[in-house]
Protein backbone atom coordinates (compact mmCIF):
# COMPACT_ATOMS: atom_id res chain seq x y z
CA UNK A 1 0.00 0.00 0.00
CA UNK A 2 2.68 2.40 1.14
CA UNK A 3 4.78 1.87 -1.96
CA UNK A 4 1.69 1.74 -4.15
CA UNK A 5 -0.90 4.41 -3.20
CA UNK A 6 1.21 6.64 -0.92
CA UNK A 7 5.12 7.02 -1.97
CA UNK A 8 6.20 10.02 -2.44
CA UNK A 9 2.99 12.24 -0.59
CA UNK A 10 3.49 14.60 1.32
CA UNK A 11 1.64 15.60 4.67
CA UNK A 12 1.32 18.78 7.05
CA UNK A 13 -0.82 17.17 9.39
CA UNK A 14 -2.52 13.25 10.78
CA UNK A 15 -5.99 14.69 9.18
CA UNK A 16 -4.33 14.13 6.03
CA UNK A 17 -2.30 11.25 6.87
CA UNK A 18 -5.38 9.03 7.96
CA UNK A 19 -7.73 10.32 5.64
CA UNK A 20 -5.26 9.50 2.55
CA UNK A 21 -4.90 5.42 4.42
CA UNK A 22 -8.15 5.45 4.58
CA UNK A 23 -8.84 5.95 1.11
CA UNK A 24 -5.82 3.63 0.26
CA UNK A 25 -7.12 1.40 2.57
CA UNK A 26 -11.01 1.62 0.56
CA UNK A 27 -9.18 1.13 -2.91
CA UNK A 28 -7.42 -1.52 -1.71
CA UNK A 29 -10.31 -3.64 -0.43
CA UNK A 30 -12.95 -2.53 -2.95
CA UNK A 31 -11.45 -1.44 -6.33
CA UNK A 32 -8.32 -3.30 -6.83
CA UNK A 33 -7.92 -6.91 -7.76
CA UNK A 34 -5.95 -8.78 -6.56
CA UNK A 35 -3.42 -11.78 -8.67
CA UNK A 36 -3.40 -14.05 -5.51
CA UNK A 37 -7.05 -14.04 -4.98
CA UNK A 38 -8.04 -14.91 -8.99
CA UNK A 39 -8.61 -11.12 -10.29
CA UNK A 40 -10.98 -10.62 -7.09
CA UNK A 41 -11.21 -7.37 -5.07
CA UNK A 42 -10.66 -8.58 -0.94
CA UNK A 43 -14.65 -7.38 -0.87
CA UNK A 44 -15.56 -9.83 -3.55
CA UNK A 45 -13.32 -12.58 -2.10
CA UNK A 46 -14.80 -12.18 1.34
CA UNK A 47 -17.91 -13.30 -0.26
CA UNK A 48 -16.70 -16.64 -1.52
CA UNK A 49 -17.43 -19.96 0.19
CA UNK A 50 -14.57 -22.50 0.00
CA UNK A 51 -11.46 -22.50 -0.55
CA UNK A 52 -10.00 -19.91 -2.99
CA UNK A 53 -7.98 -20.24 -5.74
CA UNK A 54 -5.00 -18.46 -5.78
CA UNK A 55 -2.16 -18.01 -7.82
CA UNK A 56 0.44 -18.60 -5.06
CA UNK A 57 1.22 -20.95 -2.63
CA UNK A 58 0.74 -20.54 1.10
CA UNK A 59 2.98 -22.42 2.88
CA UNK A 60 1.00 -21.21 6.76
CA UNK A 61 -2.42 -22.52 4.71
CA UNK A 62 -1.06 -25.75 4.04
CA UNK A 63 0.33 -26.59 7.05
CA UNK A 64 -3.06 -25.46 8.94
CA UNK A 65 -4.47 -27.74 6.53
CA UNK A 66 -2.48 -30.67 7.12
CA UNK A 67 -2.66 -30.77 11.10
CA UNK A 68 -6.22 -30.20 10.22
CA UNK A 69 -6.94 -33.12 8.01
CA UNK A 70 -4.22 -35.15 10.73
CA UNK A 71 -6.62 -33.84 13.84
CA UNK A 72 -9.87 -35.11 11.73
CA UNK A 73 -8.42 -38.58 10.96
CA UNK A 74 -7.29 -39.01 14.55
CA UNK A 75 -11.19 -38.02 16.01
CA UNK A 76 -13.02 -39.21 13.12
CA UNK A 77 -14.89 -36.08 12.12
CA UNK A 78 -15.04 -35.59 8.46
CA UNK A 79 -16.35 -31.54 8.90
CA UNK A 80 -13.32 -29.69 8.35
CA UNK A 81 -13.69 -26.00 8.92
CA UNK A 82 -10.92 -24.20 7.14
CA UNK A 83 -11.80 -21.00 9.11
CA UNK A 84 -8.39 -20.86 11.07
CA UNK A 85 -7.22 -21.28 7.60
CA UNK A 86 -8.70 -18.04 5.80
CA UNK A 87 -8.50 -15.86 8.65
CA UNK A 88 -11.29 -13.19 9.46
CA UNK A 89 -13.28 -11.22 6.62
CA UNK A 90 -12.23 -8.35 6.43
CA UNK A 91 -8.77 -8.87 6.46
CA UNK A 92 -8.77 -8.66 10.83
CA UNK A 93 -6.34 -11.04 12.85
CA UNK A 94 -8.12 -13.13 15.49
CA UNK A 95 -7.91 -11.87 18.98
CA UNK A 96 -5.38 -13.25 21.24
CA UNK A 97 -1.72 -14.21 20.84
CA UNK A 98 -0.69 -14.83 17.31
């Protein structure tokens, strides 16, 4: 974001600081598309079900996956949820230690 939307801006005052991120911040989430989430703004991607194709690989997502799929096998429950996967909508960390 910094490199893309704000590089080389100049401010005289945090007015203009946070309302120039927040605007980034809006363009970022609703207008631009994104390569590693298929051409899809964050907006549109938060609307998906599933799991996304992307046009990277994420090494934390497969790991999560595979002690996933390792804690289902061991208990027997076929209902995955991938939801520690993906992370909150709207791009938010879950509370607590990381």
């Amino acid at each position: 974001m910094k490199n893309e939307l704000l590089k080389g801006k100049r401010f005289t005052d945090i007015a203009q600081v946070r309302d120039a991120v927040a605007k980034a911040v809006d363009f970022y989430n609703f207008q631009r598309p994104h390569m590693s989430i298929n051409m899809m703004t964050p907006a549109e991607a938060a609307l998906c079900e599933g799991v996304l194709e992307k046009w990277w690989v994420s090494y934390r997502e497969k790991a999560v996956r595979a002690i996933m799929e390792k804690q289902a096998l061991e208990t027997g429950d076929n209902n995955i949820s991938l939801s520690a996967v993906h992370g909150l909508t709207g791009g938010r960390r879950p509370e607590g230690d990381p």
